[in-house]
N, C-alpha and C. Protein backbone atom coordinates (compact mmCIF):
# COMPACT_ATOMS: atom_id res chain seq x y z
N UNK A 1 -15.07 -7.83 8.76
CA UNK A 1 -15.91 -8.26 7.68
C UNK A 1 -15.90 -9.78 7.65
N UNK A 2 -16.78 -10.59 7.58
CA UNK A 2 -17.52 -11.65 7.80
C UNK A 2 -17.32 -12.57 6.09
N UNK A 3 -15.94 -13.03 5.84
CA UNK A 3 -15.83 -13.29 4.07
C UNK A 3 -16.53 -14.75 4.08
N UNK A 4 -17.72 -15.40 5.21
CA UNK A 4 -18.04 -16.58 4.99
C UNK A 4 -17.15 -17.77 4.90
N UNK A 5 -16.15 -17.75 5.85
CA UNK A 5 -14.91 -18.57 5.76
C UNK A 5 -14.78 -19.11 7.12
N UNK A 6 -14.84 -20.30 7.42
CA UNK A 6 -14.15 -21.16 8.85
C UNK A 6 -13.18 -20.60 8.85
N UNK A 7 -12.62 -20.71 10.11
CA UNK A 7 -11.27 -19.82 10.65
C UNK A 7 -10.71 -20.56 10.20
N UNK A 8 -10.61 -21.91 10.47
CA UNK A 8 -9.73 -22.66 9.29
C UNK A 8 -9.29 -22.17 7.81
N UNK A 9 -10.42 -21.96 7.52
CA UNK A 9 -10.32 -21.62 5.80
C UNK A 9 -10.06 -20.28 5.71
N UNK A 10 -9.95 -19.30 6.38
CA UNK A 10 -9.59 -18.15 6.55
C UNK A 10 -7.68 -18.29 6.54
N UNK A 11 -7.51 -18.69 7.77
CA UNK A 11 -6.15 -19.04 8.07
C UNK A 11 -5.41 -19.76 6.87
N UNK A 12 -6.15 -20.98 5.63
CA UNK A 12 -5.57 -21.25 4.66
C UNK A 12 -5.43 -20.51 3.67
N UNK A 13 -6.33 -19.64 3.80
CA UNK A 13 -6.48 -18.37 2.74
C UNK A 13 -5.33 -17.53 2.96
N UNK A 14 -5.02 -17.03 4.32
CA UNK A 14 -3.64 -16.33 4.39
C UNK A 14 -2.46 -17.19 4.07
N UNK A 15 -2.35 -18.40 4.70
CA UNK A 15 -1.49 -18.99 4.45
C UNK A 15 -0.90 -19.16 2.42
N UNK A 16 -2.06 -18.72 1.69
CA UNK A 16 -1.74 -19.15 0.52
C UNK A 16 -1.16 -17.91 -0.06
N UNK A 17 -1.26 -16.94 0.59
CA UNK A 17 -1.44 -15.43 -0.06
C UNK A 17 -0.09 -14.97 0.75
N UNK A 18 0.54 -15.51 1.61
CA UNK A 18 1.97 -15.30 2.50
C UNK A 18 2.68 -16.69 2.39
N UNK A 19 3.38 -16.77 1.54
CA UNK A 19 4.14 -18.06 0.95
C UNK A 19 5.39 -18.02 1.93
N UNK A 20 5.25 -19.06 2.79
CA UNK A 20 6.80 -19.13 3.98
C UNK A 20 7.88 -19.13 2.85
N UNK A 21 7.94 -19.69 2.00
CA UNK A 21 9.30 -19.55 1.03
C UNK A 21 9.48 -18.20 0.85
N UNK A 22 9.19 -17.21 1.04
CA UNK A 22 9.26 -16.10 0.70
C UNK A 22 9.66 -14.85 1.76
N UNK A 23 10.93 -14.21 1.48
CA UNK A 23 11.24 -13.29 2.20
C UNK A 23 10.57 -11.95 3.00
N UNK A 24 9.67 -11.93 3.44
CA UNK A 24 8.58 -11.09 3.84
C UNK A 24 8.45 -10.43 5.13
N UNK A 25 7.90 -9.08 4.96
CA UNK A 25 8.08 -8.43 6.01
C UNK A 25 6.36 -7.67 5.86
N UNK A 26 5.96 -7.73 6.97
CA UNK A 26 4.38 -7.41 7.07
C UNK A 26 4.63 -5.94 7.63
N UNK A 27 3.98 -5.17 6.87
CA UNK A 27 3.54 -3.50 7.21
C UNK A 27 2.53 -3.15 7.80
N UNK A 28 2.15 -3.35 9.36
CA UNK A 28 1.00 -2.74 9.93
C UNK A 28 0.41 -1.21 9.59
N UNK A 29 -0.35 -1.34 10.02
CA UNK A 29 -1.26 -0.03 9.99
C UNK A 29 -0.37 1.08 9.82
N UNK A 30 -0.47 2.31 9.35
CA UNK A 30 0.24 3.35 9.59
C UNK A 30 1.63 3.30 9.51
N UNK A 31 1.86 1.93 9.51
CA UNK A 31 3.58 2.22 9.30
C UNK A 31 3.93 2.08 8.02
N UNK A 32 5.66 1.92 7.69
CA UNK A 32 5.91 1.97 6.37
C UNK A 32 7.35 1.35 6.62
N UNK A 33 7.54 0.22 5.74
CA UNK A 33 8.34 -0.66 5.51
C UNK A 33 9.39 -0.58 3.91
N UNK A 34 10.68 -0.73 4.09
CA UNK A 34 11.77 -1.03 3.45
C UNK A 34 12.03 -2.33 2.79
N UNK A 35 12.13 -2.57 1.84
CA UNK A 35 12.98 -3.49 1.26
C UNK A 35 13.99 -3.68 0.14
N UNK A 36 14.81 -4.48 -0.25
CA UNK A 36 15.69 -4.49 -1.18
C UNK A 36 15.76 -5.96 -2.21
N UNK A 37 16.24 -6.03 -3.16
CA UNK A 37 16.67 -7.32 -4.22
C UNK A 37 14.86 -8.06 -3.62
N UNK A 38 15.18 -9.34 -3.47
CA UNK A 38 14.21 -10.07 -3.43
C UNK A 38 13.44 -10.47 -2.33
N UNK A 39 12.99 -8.95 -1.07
CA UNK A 39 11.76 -9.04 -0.18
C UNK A 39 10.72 -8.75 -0.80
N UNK A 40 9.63 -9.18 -0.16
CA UNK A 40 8.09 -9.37 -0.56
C UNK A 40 7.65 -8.06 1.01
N UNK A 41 7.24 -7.21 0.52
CA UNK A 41 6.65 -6.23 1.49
C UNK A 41 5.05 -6.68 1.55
N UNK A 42 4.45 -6.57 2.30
CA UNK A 42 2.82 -7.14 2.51
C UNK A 42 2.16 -6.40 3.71
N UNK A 43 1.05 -5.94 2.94
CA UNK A 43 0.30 -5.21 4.22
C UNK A 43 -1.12 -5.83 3.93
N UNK A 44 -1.76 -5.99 5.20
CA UNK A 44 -3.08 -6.54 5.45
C UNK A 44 -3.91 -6.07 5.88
N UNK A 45 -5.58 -6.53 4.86
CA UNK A 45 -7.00 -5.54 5.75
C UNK A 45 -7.21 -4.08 5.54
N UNK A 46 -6.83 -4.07 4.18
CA UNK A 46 -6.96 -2.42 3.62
C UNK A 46 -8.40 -2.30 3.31
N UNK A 47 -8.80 -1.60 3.94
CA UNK A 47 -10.46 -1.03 3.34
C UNK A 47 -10.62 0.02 3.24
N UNK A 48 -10.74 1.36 4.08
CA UNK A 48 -10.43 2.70 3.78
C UNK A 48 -9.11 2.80 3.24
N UNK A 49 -7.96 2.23 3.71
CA UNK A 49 -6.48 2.60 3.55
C UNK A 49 -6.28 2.64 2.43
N UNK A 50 -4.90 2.94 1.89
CA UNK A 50 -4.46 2.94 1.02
C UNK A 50 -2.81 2.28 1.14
N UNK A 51 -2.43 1.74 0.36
CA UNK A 51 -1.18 1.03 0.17
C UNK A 51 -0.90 1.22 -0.76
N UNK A 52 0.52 2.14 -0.34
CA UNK A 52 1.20 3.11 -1.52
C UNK A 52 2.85 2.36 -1.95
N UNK A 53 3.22 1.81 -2.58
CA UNK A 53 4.67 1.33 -2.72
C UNK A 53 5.09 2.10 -4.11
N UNK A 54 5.99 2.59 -3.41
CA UNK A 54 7.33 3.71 -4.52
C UNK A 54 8.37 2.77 -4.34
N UNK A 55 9.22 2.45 -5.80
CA UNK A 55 9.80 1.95 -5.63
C UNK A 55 11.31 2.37 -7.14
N UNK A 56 12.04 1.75 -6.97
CA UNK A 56 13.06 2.12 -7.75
C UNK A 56 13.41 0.70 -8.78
N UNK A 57 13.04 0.77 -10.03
CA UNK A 57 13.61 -0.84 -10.19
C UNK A 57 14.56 -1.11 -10.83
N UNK A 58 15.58 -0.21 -11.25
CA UNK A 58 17.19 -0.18 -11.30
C UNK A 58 17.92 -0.49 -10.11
N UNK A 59 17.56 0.38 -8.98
CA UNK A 59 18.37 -0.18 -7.77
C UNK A 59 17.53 -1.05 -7.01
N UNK A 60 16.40 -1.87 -7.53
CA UNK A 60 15.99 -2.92 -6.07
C UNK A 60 15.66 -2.41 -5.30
N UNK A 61 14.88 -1.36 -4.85
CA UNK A 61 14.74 -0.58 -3.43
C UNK A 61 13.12 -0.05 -3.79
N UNK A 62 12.62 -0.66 -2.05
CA UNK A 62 10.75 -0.35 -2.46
C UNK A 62 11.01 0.14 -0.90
N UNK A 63 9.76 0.97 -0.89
CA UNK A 63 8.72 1.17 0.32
C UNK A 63 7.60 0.63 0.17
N UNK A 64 6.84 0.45 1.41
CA UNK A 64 5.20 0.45 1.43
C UNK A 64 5.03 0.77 2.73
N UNK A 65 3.52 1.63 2.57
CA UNK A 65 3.09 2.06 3.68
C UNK A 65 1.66 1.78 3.67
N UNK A 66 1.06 1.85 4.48
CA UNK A 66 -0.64 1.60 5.13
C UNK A 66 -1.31 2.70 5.34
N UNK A 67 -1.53 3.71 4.64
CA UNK A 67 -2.13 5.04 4.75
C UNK A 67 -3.45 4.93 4.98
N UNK A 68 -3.63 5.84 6.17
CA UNK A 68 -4.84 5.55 6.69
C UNK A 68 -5.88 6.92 7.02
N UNK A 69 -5.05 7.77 6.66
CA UNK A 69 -5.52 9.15 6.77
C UNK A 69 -4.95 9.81 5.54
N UNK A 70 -5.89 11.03 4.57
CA UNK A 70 -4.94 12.31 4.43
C UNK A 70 -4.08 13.21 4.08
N UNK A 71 -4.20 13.55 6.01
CA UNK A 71 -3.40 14.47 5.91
C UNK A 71 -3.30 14.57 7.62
N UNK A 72 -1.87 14.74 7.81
CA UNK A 72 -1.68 14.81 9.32
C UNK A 72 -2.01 16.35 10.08
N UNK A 73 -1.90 17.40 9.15
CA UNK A 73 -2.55 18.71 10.08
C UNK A 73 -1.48 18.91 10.91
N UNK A 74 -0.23 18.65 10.63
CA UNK A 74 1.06 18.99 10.94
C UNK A 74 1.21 18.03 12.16
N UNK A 75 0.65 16.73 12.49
CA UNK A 75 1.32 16.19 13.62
C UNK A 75 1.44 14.67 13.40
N UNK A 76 1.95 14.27 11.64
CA UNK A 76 2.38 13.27 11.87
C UNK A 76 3.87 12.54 11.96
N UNK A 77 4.35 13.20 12.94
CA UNK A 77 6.24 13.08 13.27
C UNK A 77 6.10 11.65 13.50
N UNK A 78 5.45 11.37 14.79
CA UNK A 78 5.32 9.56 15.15
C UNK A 78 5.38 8.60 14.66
N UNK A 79 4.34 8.85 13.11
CA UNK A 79 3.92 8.12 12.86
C UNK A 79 3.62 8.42 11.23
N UNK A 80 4.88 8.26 10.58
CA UNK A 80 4.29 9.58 9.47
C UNK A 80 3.86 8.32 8.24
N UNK A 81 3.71 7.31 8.13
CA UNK A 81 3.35 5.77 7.33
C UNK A 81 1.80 6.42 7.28
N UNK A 82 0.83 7.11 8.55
CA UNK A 82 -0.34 7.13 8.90
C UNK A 82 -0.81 8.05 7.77
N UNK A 83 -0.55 8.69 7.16
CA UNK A 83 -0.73 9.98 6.05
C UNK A 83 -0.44 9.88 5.26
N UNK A 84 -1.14 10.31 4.15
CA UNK A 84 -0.22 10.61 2.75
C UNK A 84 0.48 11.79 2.79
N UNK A 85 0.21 12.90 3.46
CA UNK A 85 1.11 13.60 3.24
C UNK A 85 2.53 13.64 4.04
N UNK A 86 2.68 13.00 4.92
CA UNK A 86 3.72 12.36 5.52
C UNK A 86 4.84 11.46 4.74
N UNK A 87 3.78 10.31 4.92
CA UNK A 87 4.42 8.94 3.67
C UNK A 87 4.93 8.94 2.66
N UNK A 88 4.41 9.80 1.94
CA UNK A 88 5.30 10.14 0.46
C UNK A 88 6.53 11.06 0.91
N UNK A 89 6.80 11.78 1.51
CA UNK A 89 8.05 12.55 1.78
C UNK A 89 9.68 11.35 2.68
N UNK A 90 8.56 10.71 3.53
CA UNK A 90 9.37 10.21 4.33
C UNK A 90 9.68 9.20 3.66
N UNK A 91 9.25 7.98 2.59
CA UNK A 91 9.57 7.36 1.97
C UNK A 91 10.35 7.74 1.17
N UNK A 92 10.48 9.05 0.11
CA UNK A 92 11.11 9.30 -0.58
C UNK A 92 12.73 9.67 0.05
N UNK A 93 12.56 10.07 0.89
CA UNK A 93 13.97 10.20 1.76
C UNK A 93 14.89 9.21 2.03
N UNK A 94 14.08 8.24 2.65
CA UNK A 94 14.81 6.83 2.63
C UNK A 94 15.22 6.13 1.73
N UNK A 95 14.10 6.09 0.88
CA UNK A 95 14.93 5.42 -0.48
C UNK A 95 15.39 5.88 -1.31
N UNK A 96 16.18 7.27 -1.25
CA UNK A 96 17.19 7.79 -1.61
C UNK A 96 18.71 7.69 -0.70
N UNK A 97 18.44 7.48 0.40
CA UNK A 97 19.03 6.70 1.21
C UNK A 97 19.74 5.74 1.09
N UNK A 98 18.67 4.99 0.64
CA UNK A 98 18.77 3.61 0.50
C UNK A 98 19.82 3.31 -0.91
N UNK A 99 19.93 3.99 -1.58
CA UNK A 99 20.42 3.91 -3.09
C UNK A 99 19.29 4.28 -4.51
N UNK A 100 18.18 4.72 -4.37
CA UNK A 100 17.42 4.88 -5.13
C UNK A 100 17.77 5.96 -5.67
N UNK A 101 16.90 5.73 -6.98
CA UNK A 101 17.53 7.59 -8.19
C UNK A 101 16.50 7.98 -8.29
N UNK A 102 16.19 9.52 -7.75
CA UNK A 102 14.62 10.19 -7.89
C UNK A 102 13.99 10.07 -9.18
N UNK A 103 14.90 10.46 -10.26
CA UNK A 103 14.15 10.01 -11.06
C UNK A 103 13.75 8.53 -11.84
N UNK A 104 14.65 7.68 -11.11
CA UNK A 104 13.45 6.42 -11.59
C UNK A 104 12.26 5.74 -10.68
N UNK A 105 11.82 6.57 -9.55
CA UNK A 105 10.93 5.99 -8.64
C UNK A 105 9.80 6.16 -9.33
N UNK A 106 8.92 5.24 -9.21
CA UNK A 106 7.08 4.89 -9.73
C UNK A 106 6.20 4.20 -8.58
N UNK A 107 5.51 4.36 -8.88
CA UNK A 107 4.46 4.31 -7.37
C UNK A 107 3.76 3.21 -7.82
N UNK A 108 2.87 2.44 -6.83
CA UNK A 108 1.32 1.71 -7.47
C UNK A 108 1.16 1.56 -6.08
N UNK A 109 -0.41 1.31 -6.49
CA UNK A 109 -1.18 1.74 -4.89
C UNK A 109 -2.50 0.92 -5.25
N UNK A 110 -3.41 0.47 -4.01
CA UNK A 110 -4.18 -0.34 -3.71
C UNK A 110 -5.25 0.48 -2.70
N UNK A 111 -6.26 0.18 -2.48
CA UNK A 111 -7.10 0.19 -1.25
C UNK A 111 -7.96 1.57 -1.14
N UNK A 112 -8.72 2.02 -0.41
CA UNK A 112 -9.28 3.24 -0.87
C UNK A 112 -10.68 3.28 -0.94
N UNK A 113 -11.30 1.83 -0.43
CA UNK A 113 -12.35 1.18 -0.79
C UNK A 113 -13.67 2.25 0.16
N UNK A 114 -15.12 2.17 -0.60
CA UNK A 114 -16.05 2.90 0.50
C UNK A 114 -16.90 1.53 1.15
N UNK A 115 -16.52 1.41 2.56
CA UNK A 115 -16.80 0.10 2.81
C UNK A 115 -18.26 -0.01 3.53
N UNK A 116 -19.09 1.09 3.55
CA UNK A 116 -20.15 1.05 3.97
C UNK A 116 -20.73 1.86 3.20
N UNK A 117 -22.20 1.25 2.47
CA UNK A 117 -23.00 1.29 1.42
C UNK A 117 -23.76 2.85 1.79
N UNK A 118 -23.79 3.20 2.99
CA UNK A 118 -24.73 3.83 3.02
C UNK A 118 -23.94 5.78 3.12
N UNK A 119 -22.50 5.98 2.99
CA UNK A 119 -21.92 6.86 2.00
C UNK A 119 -21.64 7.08 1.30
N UNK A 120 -21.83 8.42 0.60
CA UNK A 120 -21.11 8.78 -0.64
C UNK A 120 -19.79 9.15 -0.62
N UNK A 121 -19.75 8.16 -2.39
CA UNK A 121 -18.22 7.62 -2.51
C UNK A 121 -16.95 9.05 -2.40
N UNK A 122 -17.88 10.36 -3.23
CA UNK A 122 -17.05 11.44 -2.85
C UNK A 122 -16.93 12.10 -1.66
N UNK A 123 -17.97 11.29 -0.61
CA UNK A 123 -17.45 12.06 0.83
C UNK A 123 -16.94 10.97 1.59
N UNK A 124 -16.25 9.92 0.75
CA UNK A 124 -15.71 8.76 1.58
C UNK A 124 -14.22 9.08 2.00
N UNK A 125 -13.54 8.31 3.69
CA UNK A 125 -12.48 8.31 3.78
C UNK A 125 -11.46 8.00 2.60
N UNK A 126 -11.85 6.85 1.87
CA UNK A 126 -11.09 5.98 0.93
C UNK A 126 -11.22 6.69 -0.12
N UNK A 127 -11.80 7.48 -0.80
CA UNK A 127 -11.51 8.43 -2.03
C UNK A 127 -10.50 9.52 -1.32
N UNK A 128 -10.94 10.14 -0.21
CA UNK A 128 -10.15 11.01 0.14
C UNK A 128 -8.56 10.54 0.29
N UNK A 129 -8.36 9.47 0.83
CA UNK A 129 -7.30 9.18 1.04
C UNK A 129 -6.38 8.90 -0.37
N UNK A 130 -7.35 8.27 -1.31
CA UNK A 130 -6.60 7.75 -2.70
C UNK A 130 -6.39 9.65 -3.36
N UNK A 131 -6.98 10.70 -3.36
CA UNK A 131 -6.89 11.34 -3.85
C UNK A 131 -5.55 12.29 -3.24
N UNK A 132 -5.21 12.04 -2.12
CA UNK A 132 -4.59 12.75 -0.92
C UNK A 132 -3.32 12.18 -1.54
N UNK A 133 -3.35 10.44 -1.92
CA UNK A 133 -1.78 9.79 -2.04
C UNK A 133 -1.22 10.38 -3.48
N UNK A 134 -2.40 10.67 -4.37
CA UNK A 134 -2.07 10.78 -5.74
C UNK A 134 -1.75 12.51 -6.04
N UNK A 135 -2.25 13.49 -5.10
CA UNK A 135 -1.56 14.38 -4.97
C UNK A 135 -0.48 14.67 -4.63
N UNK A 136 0.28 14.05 -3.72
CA UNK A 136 1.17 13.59 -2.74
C UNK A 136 2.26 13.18 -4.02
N UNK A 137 1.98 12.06 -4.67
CA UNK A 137 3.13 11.47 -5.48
C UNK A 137 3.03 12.63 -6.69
N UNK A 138 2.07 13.81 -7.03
CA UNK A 138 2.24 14.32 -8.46
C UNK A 138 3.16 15.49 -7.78
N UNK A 139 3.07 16.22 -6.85
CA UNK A 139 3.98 17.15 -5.67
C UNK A 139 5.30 16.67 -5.99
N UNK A 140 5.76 15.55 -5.72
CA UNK A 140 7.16 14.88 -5.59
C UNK A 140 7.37 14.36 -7.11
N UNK A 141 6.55 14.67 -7.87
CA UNK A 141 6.79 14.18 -9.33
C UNK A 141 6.83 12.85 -9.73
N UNK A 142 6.52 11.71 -8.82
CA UNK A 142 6.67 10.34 -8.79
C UNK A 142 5.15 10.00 -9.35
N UNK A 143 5.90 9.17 -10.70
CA UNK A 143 4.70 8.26 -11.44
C UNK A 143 4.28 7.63 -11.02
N UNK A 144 2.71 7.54 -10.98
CA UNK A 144 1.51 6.65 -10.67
C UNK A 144 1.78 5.89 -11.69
N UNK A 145 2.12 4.13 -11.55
CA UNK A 145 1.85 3.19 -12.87
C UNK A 145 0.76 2.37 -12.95
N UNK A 146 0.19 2.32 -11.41
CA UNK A 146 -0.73 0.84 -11.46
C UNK A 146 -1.74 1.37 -10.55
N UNK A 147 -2.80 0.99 -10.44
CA UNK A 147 -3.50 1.03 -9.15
C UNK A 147 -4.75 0.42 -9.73
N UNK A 148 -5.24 -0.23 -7.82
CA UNK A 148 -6.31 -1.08 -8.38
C UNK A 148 -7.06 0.00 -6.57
N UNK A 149 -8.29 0.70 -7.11
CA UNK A 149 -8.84 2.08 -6.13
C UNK A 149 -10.47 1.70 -6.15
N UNK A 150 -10.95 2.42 -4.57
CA UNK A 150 -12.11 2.52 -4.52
C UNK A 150 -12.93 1.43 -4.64
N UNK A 151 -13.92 1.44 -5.19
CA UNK A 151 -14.72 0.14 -5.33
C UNK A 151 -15.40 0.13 -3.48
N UNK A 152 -16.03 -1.42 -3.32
CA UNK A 152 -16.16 -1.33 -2.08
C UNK A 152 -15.71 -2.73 -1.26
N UNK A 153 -14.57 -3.37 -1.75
CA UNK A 153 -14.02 -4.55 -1.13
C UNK A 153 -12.49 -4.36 -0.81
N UNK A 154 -12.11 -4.64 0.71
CA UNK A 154 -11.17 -4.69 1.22
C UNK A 154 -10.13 -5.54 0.75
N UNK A 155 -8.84 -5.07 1.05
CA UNK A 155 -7.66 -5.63 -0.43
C UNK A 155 -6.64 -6.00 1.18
N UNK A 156 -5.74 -6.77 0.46
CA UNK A 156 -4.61 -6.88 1.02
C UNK A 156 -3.27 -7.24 0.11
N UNK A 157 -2.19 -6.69 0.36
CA UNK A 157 -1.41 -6.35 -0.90
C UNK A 157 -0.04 -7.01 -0.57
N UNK A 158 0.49 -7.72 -1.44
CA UNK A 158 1.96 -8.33 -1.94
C UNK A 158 2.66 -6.99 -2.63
N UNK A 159 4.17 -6.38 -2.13
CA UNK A 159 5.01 -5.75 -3.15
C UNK A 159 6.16 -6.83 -3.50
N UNK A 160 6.40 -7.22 -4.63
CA UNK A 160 7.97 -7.96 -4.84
C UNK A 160 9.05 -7.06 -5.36
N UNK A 161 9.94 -6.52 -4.42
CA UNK A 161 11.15 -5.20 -4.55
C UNK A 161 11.40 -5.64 -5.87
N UNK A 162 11.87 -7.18 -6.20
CA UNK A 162 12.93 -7.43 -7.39
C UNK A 162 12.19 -7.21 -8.61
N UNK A 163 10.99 -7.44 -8.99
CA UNK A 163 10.36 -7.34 -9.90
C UNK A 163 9.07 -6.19 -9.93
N UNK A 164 9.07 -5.43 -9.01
CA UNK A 164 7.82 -4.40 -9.05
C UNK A 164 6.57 -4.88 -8.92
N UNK A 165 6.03 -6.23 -9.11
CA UNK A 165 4.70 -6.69 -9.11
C UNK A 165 4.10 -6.50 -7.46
N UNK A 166 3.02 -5.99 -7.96
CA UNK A 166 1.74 -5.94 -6.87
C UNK A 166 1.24 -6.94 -6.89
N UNK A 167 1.10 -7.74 -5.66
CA UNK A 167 -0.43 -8.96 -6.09
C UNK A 167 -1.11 -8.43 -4.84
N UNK A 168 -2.65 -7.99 -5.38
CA UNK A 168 -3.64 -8.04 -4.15
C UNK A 168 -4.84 -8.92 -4.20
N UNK A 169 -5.14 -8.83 -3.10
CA UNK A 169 -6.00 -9.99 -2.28
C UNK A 169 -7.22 -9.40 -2.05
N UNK A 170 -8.69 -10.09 -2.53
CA UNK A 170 -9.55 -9.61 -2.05
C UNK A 170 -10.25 -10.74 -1.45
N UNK A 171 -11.63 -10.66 -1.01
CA UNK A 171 -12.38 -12.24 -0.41
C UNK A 171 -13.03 -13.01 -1.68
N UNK A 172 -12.57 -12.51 -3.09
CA UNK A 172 -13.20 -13.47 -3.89
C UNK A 172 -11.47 -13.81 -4.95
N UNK A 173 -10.78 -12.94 -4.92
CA UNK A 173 -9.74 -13.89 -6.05
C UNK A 173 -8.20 -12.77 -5.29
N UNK A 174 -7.36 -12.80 -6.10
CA UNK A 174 -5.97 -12.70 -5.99
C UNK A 174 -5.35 -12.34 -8.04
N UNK A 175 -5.48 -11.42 -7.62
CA UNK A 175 -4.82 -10.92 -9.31
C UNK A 175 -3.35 -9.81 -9.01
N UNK A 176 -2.98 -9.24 -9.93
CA UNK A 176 -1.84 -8.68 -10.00
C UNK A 176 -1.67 -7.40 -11.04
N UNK A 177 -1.51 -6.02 -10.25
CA UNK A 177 -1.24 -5.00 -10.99
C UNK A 177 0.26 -4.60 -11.03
């Protein structure tokens, strides 16, 4: 997508939205990333996807993943970040693992967007997928608190473990759920 930006000004745009002072670990596609106390989890270029972070905020302990499908149809072992129905199980495992208490985990999620005008929004990947994650977390009993869904502009998302805040990124501003 074409946000009318010199690569220059593109590149300052990330640069402002990924603060080097900041402990950070970038979540590609399909995968799904760990953190604890004061990492910044960040995934980039969500448009169908969805970016799901469960997190615990008694013990400091988050996931995020880049969901990009779903539902794996029983074959997402590889790669299980790629699914919601994967992602939510396998996250929840770990960060029980990790020190988390099932019952204080809460979710917030991003992305989901229908990025071409010329489908409908209920036969879009990105509804399907937001509807897939939010089944997914009501299954495992984990509260939905925040989400910023659907629409038709591509997000890119800040988690801060220590404080729970979401900040996402779109090509016109930077706010915070």
């Amino acid at each position: 997508m074409d946000l009318g930006l010199s690569t220059r000004d593109k590149q300052t745009s990330l640069k402002k939205f990924i603060d080097s002072n900041e402990k950070y670990k970038i979540i590609g596609m399909g995968d799904v990333g760990f953190g604890i106390d004061n990492e910044v989890l960040v995934t980039l270029a969500l448009g169908s996807c969805v970016a799901l972070a469960i997190y615990d905020p008694k013990a400091n302990v988050a996931g995020l993943t880049h969901i990009m499908q779903p539902c794996s149809r029983g074959g997402g072992a590889g790669k299980p970040g790629k699914y919601a129905d994967t992602a939510v199980p396998y996250m929840l495992r770990n960060l029980i693992t990790m020190g988390a208490s099932r019952g204080n985990l809460v979710a917030k999620i991003a992305g989901g967007a229908t990025m071409f005008p010329y489908v409908d929004v209920s036969e879009s990947i990105g509804k399907k997928n937001v509807d897939a994650v939010k089944s997914e977390l009501k299954k495992y009993e984990i509260e939905l608190i925040a989400e910023d869904t659907l629409g038709n502009v591509g997000r890119s998302v800040k988690f801060y473990v220590a404080t729970g805040k979401m900040v996402i990124k779109t090509k016109d501003c930077i706010y915070e759920i």
